[in-house]
C-alpha atoms as a PDB file:
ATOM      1  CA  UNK A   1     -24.754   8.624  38.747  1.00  0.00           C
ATOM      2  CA  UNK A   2     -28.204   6.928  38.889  1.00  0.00           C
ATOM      3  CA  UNK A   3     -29.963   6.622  35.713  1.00  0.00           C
ATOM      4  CA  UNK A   4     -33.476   8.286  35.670  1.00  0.00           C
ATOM      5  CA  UNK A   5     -36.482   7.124  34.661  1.00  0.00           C
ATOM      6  CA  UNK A   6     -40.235   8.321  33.769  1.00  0.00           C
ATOM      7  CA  UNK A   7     -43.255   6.425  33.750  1.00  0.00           C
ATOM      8  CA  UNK A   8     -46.648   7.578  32.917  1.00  0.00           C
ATOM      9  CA  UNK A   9     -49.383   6.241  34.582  1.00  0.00           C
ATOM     10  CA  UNK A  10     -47.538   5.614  37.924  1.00  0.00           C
ATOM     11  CA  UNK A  11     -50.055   6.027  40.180  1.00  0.00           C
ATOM     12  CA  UNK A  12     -51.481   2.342  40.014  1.00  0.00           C
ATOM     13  CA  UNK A  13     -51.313  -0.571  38.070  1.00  0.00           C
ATOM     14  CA  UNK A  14     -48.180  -1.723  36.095  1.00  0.00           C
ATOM     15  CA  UNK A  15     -46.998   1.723  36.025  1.00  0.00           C
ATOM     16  CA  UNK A  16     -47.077   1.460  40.007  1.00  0.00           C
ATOM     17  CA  UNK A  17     -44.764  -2.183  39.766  1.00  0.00           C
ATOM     18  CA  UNK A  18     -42.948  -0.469  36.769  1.00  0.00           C
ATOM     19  CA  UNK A  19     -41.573   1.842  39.212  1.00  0.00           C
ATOM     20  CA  UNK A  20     -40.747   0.014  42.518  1.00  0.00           C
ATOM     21  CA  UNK A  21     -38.902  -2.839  39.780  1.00  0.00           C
ATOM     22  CA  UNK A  22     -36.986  -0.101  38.485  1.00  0.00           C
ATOM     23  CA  UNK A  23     -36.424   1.338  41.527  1.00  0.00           C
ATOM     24  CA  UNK A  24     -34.974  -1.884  43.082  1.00  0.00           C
ATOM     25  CA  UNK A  25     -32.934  -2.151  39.891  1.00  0.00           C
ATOM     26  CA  UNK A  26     -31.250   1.627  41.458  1.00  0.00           C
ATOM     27  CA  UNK A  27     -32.951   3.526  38.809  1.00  0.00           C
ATOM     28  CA  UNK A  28     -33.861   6.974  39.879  1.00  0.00           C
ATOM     29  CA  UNK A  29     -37.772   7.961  38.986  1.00  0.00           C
ATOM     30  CA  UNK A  30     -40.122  10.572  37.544  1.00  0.00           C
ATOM     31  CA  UNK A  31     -43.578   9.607  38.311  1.00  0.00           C
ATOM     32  CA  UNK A  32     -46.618  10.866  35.801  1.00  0.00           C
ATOM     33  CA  UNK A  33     -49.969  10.810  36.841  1.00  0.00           C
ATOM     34  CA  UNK A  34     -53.091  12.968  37.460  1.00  0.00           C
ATOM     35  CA  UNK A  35     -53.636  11.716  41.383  1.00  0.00           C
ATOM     36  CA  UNK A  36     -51.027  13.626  42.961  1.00  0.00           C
ATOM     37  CA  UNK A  37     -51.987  11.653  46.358  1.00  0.00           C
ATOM     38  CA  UNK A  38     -51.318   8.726  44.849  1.00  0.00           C
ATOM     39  CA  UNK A  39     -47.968   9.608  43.208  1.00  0.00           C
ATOM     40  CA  UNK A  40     -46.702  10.558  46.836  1.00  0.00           C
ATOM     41  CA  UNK A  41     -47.355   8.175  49.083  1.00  0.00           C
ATOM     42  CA  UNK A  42     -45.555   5.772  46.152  1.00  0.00           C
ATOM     43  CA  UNK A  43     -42.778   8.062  45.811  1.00  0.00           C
ATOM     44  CA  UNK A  44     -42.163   8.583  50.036  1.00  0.00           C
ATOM     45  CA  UNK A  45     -42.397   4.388  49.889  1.00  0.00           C
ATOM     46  CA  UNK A  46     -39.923   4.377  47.369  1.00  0.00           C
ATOM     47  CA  UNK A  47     -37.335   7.209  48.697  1.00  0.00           C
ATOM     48  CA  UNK A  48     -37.361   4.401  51.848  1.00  0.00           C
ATOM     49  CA  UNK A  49     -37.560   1.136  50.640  1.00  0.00           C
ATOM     50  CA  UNK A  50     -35.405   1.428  47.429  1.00  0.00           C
ATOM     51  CA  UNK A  51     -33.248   5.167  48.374  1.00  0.00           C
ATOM     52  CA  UNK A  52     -33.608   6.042  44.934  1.00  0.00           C
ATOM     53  CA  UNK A  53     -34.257  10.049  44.149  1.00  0.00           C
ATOM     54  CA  UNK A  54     -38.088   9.991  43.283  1.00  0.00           C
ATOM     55  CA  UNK A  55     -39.680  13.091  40.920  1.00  0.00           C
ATOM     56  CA  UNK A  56     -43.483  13.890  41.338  1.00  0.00           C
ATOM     57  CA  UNK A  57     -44.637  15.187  38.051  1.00  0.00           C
ATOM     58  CA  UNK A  58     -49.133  15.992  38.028  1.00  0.00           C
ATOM     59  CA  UNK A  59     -50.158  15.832  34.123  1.00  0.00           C
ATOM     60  CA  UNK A  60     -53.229  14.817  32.667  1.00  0.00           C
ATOM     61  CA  UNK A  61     -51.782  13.645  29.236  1.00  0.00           C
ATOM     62  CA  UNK A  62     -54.920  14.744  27.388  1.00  0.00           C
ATOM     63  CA  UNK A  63     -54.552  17.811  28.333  1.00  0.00           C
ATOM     64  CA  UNK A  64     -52.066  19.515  26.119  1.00  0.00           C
ATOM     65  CA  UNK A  65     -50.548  21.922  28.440  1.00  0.00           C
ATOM     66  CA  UNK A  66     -49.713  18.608  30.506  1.00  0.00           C
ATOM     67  CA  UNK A  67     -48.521  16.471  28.064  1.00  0.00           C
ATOM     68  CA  UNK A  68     -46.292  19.336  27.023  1.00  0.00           C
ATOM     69  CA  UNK A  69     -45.098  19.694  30.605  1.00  0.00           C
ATOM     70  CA  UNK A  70     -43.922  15.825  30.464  1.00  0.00           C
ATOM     71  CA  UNK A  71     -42.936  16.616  27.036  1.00  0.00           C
ATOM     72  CA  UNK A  72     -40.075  19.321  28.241  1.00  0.00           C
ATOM     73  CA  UNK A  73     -39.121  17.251  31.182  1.00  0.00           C
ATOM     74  CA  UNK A  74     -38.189  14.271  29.106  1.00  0.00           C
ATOM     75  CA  UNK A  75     -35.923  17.131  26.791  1.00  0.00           C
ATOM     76  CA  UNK A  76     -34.436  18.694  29.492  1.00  0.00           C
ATOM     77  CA  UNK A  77     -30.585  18.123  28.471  1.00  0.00           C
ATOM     78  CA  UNK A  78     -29.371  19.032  32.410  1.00  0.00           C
ATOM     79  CA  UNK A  79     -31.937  16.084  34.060  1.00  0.00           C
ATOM     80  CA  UNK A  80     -31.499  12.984  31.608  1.00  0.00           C
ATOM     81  CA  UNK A  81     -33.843  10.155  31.555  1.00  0.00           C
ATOM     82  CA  UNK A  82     -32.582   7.368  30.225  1.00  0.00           C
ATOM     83  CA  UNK A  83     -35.598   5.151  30.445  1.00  0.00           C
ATOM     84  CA  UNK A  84     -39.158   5.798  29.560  1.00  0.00           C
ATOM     85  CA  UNK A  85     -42.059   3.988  30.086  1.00  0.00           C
ATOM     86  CA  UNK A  86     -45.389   5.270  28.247  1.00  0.00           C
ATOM     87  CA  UNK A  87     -47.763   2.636  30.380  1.00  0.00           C
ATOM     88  CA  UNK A  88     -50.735   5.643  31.057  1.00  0.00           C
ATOM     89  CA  UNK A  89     -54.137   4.362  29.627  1.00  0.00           C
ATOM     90  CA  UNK A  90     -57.778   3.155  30.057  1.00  0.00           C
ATOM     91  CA  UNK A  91     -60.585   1.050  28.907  1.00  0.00           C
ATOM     92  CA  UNK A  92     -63.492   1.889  27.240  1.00  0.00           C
ATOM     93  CA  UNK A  93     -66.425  -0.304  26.434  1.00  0.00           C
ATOM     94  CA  UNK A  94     -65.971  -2.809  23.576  1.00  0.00           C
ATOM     95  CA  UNK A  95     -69.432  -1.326  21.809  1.00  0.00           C
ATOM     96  CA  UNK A  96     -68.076   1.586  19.873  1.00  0.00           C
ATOM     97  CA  UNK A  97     -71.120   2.572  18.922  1.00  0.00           C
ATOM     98  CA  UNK A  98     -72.551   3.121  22.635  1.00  0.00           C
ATOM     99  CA  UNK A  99     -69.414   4.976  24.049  1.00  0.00           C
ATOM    100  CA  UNK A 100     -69.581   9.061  23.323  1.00  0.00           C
ATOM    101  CA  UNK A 101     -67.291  10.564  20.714  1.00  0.00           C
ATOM    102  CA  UNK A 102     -66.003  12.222  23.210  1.00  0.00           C
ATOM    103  CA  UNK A 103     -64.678   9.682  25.426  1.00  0.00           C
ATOM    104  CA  UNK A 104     -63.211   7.723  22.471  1.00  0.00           C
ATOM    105  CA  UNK A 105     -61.345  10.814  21.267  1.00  0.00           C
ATOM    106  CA  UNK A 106     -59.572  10.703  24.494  1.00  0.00           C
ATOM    107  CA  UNK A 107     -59.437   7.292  24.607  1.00  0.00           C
ATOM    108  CA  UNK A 108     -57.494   7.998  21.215  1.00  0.00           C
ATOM    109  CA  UNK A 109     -55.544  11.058  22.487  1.00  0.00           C
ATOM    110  CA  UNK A 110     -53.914   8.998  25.631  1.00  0.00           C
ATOM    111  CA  UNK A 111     -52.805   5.714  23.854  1.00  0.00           C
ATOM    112  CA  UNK A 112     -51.532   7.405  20.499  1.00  0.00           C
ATOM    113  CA  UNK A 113     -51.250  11.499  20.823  1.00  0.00           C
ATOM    114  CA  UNK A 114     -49.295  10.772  23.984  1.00  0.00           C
ATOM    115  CA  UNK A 115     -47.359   7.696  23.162  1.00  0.00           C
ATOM    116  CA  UNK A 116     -46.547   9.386  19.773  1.00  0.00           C
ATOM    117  CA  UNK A 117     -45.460  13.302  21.602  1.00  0.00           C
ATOM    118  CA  UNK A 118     -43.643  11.661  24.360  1.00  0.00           C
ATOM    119  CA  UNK A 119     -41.706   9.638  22.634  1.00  0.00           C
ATOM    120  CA  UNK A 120     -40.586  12.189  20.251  1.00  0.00           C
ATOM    121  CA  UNK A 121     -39.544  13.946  22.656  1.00  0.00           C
ATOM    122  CA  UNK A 122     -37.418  11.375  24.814  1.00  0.00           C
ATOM    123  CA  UNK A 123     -36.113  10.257  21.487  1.00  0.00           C
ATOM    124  CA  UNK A 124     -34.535  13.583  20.480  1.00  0.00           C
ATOM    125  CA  UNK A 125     -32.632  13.834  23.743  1.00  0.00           C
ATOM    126  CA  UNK A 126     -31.357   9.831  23.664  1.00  0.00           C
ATOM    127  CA  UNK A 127     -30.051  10.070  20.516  1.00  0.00           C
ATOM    128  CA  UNK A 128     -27.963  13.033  21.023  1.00  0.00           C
ATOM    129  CA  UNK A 129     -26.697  10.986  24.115  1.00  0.00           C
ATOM    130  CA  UNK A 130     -26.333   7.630  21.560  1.00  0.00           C
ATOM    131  CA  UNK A 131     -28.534   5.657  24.574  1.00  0.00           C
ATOM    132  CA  UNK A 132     -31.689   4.969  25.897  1.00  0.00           C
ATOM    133  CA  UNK A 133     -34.719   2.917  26.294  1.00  0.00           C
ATOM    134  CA  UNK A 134     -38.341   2.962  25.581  1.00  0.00           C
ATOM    135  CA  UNK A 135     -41.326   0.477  26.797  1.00  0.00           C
ATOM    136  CA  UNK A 136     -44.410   1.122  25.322  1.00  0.00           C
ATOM    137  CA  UNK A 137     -47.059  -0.553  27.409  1.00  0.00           C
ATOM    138  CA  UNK A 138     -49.515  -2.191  24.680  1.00  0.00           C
ATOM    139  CA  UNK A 139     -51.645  -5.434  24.872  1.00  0.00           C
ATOM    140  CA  UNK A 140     -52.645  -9.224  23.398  1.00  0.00           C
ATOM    141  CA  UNK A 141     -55.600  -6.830  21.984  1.00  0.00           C
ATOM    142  CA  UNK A 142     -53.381  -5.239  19.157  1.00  0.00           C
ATOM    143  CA  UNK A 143     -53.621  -8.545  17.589  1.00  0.00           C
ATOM    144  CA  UNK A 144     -57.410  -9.569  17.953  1.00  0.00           C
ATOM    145  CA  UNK A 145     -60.597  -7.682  16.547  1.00  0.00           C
ATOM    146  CA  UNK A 146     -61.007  -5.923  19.796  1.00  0.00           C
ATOM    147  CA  UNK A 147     -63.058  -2.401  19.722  1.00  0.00           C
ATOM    148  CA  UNK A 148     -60.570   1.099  19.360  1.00  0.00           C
ATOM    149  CA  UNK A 149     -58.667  -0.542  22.086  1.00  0.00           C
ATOM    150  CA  UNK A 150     -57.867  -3.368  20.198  1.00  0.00           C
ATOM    151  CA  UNK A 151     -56.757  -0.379  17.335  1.00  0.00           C
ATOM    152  CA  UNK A 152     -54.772   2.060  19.782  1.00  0.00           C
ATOM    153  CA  UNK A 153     -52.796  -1.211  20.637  1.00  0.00           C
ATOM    154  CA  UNK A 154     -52.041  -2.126  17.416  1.00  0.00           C
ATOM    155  CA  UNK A 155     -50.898   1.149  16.727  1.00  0.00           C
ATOM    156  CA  UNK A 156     -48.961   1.231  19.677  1.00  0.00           C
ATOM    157  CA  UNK A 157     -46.954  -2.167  18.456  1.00  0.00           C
ATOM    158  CA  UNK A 158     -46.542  -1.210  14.996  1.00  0.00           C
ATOM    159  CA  UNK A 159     -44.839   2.043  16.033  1.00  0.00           C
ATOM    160  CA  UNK A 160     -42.573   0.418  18.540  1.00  0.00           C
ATOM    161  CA  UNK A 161     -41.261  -2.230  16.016  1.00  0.00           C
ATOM    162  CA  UNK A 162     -40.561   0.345  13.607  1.00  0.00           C
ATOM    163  CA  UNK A 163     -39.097   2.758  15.958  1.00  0.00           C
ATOM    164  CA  UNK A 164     -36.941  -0.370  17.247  1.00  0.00           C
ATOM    165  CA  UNK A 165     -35.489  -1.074  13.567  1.00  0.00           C
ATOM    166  CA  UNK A 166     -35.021   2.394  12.555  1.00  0.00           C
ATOM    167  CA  UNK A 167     -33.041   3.279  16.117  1.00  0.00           C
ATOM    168  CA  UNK A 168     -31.482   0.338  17.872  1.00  0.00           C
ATOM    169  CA  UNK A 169     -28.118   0.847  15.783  1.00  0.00           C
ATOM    170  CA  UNK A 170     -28.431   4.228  16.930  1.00  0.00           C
ATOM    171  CA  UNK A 171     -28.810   2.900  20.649  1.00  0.00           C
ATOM    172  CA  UNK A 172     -32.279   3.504  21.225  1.00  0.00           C
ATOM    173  CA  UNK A 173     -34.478   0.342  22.004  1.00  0.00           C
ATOM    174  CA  UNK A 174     -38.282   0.712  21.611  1.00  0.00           C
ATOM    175  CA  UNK A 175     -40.194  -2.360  22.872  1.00  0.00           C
ATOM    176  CA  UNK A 176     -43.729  -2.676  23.291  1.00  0.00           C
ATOM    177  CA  UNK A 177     -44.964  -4.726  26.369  1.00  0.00           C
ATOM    178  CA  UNK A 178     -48.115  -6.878  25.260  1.00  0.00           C
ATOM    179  CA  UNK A 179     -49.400  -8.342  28.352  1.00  0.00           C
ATOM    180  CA  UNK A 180     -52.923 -10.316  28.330  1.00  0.00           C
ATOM    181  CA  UNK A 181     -55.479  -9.861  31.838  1.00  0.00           C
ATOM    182  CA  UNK A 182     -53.591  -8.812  34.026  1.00  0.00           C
ATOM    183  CA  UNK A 183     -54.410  -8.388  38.238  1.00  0.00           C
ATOM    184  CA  UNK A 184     -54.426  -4.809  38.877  1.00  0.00           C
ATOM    185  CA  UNK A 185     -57.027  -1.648  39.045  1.00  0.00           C
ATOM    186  CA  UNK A 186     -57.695  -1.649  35.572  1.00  0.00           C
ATOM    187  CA  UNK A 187     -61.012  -3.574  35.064  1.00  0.00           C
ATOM    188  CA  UNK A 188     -62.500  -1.779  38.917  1.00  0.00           C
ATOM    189  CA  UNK A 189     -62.023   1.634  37.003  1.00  0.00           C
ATOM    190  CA  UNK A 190     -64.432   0.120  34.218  1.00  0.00           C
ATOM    191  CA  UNK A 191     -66.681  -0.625  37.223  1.00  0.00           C
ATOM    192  CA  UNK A 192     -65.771  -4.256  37.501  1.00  0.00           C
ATOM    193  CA  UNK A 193     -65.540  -5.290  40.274  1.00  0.00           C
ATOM    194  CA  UNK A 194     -63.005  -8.496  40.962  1.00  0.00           C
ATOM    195  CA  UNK A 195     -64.503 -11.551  39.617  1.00  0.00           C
ATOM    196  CA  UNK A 196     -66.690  -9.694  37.417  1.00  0.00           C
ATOM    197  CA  UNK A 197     -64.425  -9.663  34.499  1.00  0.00           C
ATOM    198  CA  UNK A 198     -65.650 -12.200  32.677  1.00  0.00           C
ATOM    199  CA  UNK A 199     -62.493 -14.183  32.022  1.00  0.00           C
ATOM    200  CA  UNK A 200     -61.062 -17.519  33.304  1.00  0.00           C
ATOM    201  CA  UNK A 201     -58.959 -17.868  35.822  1.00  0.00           C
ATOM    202  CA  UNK A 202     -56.018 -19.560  33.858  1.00  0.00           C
ATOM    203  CA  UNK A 203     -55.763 -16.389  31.547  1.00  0.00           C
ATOM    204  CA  UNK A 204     -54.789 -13.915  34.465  1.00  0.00           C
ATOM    205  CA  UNK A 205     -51.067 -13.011  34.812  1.00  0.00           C
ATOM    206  CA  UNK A 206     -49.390 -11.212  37.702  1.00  0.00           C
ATOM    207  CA  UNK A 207     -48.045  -7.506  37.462  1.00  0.00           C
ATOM    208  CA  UNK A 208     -44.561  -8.591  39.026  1.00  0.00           C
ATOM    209  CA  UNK A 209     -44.642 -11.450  35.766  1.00  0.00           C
ATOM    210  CA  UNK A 210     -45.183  -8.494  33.075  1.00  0.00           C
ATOM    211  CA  UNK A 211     -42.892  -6.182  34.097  1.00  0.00           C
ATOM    212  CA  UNK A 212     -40.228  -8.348  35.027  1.00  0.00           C
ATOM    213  CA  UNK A 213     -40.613  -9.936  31.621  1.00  0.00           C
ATOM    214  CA  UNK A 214     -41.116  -6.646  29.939  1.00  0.00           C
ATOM    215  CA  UNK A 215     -38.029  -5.260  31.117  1.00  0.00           C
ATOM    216  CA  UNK A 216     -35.981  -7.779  30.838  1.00  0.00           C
ATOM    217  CA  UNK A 217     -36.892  -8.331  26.963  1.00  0.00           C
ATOM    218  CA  UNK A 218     -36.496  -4.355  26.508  1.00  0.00           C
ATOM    219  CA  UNK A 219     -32.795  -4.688  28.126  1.00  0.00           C
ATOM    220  CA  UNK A 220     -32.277  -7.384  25.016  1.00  0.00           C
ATOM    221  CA  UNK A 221     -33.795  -4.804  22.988  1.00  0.00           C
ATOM    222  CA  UNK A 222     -36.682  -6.905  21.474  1.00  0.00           C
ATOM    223  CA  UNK A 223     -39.341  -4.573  20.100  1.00  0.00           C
ATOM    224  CA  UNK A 224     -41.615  -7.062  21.455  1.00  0.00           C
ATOM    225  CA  UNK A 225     -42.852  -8.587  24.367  1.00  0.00           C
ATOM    226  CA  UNK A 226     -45.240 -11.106  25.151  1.00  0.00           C
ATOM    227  CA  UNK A 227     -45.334 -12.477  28.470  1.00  0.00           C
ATOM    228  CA  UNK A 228     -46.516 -15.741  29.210  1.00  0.00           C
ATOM    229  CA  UNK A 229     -46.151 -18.706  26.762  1.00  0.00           C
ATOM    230  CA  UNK A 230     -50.144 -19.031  27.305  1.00  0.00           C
ATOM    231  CA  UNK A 231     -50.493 -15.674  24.961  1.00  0.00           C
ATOM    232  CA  UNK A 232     -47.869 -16.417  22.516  1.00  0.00           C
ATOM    233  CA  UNK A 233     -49.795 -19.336  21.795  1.00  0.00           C
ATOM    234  CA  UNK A 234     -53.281 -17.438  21.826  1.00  0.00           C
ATOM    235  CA  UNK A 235     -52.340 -14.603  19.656  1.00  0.00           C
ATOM    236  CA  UNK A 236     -50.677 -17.557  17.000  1.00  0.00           C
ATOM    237  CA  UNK A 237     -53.995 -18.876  17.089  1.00  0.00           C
ATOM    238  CA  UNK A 238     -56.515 -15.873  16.642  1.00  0.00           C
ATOM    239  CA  UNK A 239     -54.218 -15.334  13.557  1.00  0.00           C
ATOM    240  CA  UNK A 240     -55.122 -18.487  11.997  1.00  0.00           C
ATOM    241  CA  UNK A 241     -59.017 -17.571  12.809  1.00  0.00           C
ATOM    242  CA  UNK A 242     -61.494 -16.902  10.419  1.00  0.00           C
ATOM    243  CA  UNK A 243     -61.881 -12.665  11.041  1.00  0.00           C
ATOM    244  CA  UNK A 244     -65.748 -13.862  12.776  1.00  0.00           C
ATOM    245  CA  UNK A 245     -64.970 -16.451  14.748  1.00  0.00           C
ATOM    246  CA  UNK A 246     -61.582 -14.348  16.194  1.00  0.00           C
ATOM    247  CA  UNK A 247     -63.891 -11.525  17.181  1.00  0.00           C
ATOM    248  CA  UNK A 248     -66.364 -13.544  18.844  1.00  0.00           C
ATOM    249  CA  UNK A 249     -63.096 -14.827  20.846  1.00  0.00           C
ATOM    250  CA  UNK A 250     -61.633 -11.810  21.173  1.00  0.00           C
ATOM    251  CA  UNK A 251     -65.077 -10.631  23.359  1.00  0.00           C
ATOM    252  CA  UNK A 252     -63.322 -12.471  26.751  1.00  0.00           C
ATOM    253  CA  UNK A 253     -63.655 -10.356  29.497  1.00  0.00           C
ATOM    254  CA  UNK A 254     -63.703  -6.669  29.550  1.00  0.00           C
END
C-alpha cells in the first residue's frame, strides 16, 4: 500500500511542489488549504499525471474548528499518514508596530498554534506505528533579527530539533526546511509584485531546489535543512554580526 501524506498549505507555493514531488515519489496525498478551487484542479492534475489517490481537505488553520478537522484526520488510526508537511503560512510586514494586533495574532496562530496542534497530533498516531516523518517548513529568518516572522521561524526550528532528538530513536524524524527567497506566490500575496521584492537576483532559489533538498535531508532524518550553500554561508555570517548591523541586513527584501 501507498504511503499517505498531508500537506498544509497545498494550494500554491512549496506546499503546491511539496505535493506533485511526493506524488512522483508514489506517495498518496491529503491536500490542506482554504481555496478549495485551488486544491482541485491540483489534485485532478495529480490523480493523472502521478495516479496517486489524492484527498481534498478545506481548513482554515486559524480557525479552530478547522485545525481540529486536520487535527482528527492526521489521528485517524484506519487512514494513516505517514508523512506530514506543516508548510501553511504568510508574511506580514517587517514593522511590528504598523501591522494590527490582530493580524499578528494570526500571523502567530498559523506558524506556531498550528505547527504545534498538528504535529501533536500526527505524532501520537506515528509513534504507535514506530514510523513517520515530519517537515516543518521554516526559513533563513529564524536565524536573523527579522520582525515576528523572523520569531515564528525560530520557534518553528527550535521545536523541530528538539522533537528530532527526543523521537528519531523512536522512528519519528522532525526536520525543519529553512529555505531563503524563494520563486513562488508568496511575496504577490504581500502585494509585491515580481521584481518588487527588493532582493538580488543571486539570492533567489527555485521551489523544485527546496523541496527536493528538503526531502531528501528529512529521509536522512536531519532536523535541519538549509538549502543552498549560498545560505549556509549567510546565516554563519549574520551570527558573527554585531545584533545592529545583522538587522539592518536582515531588512533584504520583503
Amino acid at each position: 500500500m501507498a504511503k499517505t501524506a498531508l500537506i498544509t498549505g497545498a494550494s500554491s507555493g512549496l506546499g503546491a511542489e511539496f505535493a506533485r514531488q511526493l506524488a512522483a515519489r508514489g506517495a498518496d496525498l491529503v491536500l490542506v488549504a482554504r481555496d478549495t478551487e485551488a486544491l482541485e484542479r491540483l489534485a485532478g492534475a495529480l490523480r493523472i499525471s502521478a495516479g496517486v489517490a489524492v484527498e481534498v481537505l478545506n481548513a482554515d488553520l486559524v480557525d479552530p474548528d478547522g485545525l481540529e478537522r486536520v487535527a482528527s484526520r492526521l489521528a485517524d488510526p484506519d487512514r494513516p499518514v505517514e508523512v506530514l508537511v506543516n508548510n501553511a503560512g504568510f508574511g506580514l510586514d517587517l514593522d511590528f508596530a504598523a501591522n494590527t494586533y490582530a493580524d499578528e495574532e494570526r500571523h502567530l496562530d498559523l506558524h506556531v498554534r498550528a505547527t504545534m496542534r498538528l504535529t501533536h497530533a500526527a505524532l501520537g498516531a506515528m509513534l504507535e506505528r514506530g514510523s513517520g516523518r515530519i517537515v516543518n517548513v521554516a526559513s533563513v529568518a529564524a536565524f536573523m533579527p527579522r520582525g515576528t516572522y523572523g520569531a515564528v521561524k525560530a520557534w518553528v526550528v527550535s521545536f523541530s530539533r528538539w522533537a528530532n532528538a527526543v523521537y528519531s530513536p523512536r522512528g519519528v524524524t522532525v526536520t525543519a526546511v529553512c529555505p531563503g527567497f524563494t520563486h513562488t506566490n508568496f511575496h504577490e500575496r504581500l502585494g509585491l509584485a515580481p521584481g518588487h521584492e527588493g532582493v538580488p537576483p543571486f539570492m533567489w532559489l527555485d521551489a523544485d531546489t527546496v523541496v527536493r533538498q528538503g526531502l531528501r535531508d528529512a529521509a536522512r532524518g536531519k532536523a535541519l535543512s538549509i538549502p543552498s550553500l549560498r545560505y549556509k554561508l549567510l546565516i554563519g555570517a549574520v551570527r558573527l554580526l554585531p545584533a545592529p548591523l545583522a538587522a539592518r541586513l536582515a531588512k533584504t527584501g520583503r
